[in-house]
Protein backbone atom coordinates (compact mmCIF):
# COMPACT_ATOMS: atom_id res chain seq x y z
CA UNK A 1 -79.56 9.57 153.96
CA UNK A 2 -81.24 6.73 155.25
CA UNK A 3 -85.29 7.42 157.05
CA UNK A 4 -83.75 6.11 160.84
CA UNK A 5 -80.75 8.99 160.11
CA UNK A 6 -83.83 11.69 159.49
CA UNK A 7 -85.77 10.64 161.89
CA UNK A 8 -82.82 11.08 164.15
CA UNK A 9 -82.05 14.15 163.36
CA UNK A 10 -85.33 15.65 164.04
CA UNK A 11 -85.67 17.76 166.89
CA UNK A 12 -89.10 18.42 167.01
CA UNK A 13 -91.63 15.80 167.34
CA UNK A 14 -92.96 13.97 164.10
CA UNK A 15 -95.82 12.28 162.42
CA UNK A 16 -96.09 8.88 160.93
CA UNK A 17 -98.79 8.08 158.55
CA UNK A 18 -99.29 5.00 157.45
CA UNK A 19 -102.24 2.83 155.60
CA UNK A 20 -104.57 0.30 157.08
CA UNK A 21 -105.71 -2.63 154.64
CA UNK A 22 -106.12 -6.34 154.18
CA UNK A 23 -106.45 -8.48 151.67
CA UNK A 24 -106.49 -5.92 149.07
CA UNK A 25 -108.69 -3.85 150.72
CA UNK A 26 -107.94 -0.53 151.77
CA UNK A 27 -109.29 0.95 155.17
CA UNK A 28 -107.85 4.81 155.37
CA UNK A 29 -104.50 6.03 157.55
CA UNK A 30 -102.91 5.67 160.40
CA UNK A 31 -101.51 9.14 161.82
CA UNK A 32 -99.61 9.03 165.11
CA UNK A 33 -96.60 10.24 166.84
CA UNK A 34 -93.58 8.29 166.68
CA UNK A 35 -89.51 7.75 166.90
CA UNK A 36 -87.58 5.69 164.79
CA UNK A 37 -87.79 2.66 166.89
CA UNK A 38 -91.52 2.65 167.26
CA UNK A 39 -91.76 2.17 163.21
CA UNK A 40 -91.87 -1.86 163.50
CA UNK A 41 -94.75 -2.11 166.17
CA UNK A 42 -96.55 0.92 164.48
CA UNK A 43 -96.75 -1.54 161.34
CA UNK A 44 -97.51 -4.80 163.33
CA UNK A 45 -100.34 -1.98 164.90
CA UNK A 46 -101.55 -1.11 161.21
CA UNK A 47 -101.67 -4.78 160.04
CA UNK A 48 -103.49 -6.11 162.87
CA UNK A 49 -106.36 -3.17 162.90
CA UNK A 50 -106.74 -3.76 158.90
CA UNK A 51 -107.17 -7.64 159.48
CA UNK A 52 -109.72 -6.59 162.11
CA UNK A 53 -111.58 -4.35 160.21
CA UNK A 54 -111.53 -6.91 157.53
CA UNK A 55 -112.69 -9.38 159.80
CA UNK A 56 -115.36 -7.03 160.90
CA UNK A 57 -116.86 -6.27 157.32
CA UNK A 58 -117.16 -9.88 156.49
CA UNK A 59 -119.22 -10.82 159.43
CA UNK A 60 -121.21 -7.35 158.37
CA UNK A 61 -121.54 -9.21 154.89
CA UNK A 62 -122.59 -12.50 156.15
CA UNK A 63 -125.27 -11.30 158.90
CA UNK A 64 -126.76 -9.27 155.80
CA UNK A 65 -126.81 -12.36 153.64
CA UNK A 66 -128.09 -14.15 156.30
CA UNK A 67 -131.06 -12.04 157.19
CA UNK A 68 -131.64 -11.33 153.04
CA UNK A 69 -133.97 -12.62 151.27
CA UNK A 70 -132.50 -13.87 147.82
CA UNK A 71 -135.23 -13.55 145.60
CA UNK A 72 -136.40 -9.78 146.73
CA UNK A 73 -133.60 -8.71 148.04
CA UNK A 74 -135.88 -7.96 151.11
CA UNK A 75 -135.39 -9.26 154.77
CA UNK A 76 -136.07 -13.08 155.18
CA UNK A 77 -138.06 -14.24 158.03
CA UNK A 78 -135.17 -14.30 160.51
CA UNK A 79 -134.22 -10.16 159.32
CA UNK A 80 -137.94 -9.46 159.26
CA UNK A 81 -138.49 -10.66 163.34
CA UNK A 82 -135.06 -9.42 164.19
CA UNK A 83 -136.26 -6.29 163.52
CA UNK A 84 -139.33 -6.29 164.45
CA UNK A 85 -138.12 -7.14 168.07
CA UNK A 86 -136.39 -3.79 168.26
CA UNK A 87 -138.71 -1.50 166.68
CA UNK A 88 -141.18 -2.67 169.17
CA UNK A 89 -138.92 -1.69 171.88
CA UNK A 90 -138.26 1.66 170.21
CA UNK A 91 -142.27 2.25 169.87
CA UNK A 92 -142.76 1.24 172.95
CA UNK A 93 -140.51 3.67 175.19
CA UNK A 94 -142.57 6.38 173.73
CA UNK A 95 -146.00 4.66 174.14
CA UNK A 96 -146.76 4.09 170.28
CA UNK A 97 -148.14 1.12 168.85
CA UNK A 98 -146.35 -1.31 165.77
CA UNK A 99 -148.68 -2.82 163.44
CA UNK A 100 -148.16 -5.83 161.45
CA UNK A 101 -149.16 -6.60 158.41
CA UNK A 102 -149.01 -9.85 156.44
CA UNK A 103 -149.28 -10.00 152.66
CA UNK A 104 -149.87 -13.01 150.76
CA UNK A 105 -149.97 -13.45 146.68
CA UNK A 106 -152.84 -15.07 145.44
CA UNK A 107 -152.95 -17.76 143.23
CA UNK A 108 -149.35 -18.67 143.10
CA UNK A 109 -150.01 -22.63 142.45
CA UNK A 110 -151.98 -21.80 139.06
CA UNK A 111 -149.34 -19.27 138.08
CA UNK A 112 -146.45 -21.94 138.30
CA UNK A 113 -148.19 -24.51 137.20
CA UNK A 114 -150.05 -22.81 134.07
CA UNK A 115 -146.73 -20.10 133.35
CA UNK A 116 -143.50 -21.87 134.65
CA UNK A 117 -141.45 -21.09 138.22
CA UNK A 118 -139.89 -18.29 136.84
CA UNK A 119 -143.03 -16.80 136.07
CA UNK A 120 -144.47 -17.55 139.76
CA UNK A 121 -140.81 -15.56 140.92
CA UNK A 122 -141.57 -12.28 139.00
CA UNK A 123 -145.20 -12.53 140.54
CA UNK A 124 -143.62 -12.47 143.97
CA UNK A 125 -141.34 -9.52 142.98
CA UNK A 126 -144.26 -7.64 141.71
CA UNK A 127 -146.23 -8.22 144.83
CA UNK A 128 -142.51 -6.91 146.61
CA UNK A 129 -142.51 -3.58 144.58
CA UNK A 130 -146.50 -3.36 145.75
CA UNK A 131 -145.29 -3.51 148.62
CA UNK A 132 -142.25 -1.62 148.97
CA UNK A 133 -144.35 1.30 146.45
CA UNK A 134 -147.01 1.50 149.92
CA UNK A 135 -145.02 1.27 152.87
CA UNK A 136 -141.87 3.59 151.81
CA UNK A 137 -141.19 4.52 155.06
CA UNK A 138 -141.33 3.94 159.31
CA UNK A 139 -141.91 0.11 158.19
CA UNK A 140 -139.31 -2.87 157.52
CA UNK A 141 -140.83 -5.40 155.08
CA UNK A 142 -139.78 -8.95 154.53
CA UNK A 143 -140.59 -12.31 153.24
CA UNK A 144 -141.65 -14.72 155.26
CA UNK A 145 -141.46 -17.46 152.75
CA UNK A 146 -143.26 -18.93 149.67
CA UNK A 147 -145.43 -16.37 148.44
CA UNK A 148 -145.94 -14.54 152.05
CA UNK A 149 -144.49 -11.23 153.31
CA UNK A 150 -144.48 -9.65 156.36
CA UNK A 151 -144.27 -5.85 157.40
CA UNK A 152 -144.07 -3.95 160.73
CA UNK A 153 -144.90 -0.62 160.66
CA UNK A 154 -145.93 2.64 162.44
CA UNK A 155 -148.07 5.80 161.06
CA UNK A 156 -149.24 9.32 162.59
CA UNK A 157 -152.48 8.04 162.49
CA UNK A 158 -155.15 5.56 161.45
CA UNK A 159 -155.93 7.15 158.27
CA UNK A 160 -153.23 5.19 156.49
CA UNK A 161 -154.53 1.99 157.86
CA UNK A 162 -158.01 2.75 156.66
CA UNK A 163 -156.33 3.62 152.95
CA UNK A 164 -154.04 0.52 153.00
CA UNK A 165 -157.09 -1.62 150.83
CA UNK A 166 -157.16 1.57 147.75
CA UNK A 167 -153.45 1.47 148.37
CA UNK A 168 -153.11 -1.67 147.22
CA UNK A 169 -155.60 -2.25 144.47
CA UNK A 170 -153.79 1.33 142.85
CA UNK A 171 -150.52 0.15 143.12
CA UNK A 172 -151.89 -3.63 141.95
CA UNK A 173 -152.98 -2.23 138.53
CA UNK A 174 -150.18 0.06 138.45
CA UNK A 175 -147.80 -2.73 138.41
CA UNK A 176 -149.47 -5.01 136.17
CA UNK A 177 -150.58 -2.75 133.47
CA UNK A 178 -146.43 -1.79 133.95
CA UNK A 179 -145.04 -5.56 133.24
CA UNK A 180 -147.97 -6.85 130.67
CA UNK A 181 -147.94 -10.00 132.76
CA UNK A 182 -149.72 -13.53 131.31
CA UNK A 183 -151.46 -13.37 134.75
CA UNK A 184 -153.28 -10.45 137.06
CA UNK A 185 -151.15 -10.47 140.18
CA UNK A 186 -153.06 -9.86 143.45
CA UNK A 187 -152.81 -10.28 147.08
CA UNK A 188 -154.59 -10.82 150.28
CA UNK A 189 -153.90 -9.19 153.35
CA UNK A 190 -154.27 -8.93 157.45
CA UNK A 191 -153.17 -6.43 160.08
CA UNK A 192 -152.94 -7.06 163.59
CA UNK A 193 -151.18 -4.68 166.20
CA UNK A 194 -148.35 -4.66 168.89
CA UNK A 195 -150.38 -2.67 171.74
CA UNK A 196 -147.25 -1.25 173.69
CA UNK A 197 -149.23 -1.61 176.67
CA UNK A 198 -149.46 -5.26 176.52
CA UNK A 199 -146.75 -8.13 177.04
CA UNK A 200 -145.13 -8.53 173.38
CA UNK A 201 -146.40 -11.41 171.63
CA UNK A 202 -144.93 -11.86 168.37
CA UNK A 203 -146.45 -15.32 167.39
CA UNK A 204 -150.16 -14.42 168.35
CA UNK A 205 -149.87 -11.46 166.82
CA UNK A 206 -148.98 -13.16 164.03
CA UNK A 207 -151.20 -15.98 163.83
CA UNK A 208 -153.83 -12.65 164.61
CA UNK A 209 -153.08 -11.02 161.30
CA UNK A 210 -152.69 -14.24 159.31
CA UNK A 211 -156.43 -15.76 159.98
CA UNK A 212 -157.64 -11.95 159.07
CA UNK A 213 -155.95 -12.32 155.58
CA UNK A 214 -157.09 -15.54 154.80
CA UNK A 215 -160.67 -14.41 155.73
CA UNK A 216 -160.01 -12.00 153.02
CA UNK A 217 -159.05 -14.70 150.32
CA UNK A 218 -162.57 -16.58 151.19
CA UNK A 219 -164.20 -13.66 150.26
CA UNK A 220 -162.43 -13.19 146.91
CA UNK A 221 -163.50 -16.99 146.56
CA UNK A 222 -167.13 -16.72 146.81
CA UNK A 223 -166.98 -13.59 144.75
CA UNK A 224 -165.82 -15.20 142.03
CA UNK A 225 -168.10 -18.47 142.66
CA UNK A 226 -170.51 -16.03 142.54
CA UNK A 227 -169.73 -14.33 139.32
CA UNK A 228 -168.86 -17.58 137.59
């Protein structure tokens, strides 16, 4: 007996289930009710929600490439202010403040030039895990480019700001002692602040945080002037 003479027969209405994929890829089911003579749009149906869904993951694929950093597997710039933009928005509603924070590895030229390129990539990683090892969560972190990072981030209070310098020179030593590196990786640092009651701002704030951290790297300069 042929599936249109079954169908047919049935009294009581019936189920179809059929699968949704594309190119390979398989989506889940279908389930609806149906007759006999619905069975050729229910599979144009099921073809064109597969090659939408398919459609659908690949732009999904190519904003995350887009807005990934390759080296770090981070967000790049254009991930890191994208979402910046709307966890401001988010803080904001509820009256909270976003801080920034900009991290930049010191000393990158002499690593390259003295250890190789690849060398100067696994000191940027290692400043990345720093990173990643402080701010584990209410902050997105990205690179900005070269040897510079970027994070926006919220805490309970300002404890965690005040920390953020011990933070960093215990996760520092952590890492290198870790990876026996040629070099001592380091980093200098600035935070500036989103003030929800004030227009957002996102280059001066910015620009704020960035002359703060290279304030910071003069004054590792004259220390070591001074000890040399």
């Amino acid at each position: 007996m042929l599936l249109k003479d079954v169908l047919n027969l049935a009294k009581q209405p019936y189920k179809i289930l059929t699968s949704i994929y594309s190119n390979e890829n398989f989506y889940g089911f279908l389930v609806t009710d149906c007759t006999y003579f619905d069975l050729e749009t229910l599979e144009y149906l099921s073809n064109q929600i597969g090659i939408s869904l398919n459609v659908n993951a690949i732009v999904r694929e190519l904003n995350s490439i887009s807005n990934t950093d390759e080296l770090t597997h981070i967000y790049n710039r254009r991930g890191l202010i994208q979402n910046i933009k709307v966890l401001y928005k988010k803080y904001k509603e509820v009256s909270k403040n976003l801080y920034f924070f900009i991290g930049d590895l010191d000393n990158l030229k002499y690593i390259n030039d003295t250890f190789g390129h690849d060398q100067g990539d696994k000191a940027i990683q290692t400043v990345c895990e720093i990173l990643n090892d402080i701010f584990q969560t209410h902050a997105v972190i990205g690179r900005l480019g070269g040897d510079e990072f970027g994070i926006a981030f919220t805490c309970k209070n300002e404890d965690f700001i005040i920390q953020i310098d011990s933070l960093i020179q215990e996760r520092t030593q952590y890492f290198n002692k870790k990876y026996h590196l040629p070099y001592y990786v380091s980093l200098s640092y600035g935070i500036s602040v989103f003030d929800y009651n004030s227009p957002f701002d996102l280059n001066h704030t910015i620009r704020l945080a960035d002359t703060l951290m290279y304030e910071r790297k003069k004054e590792k300069h004259l220390q070591r002037g001074k000890k040399g």
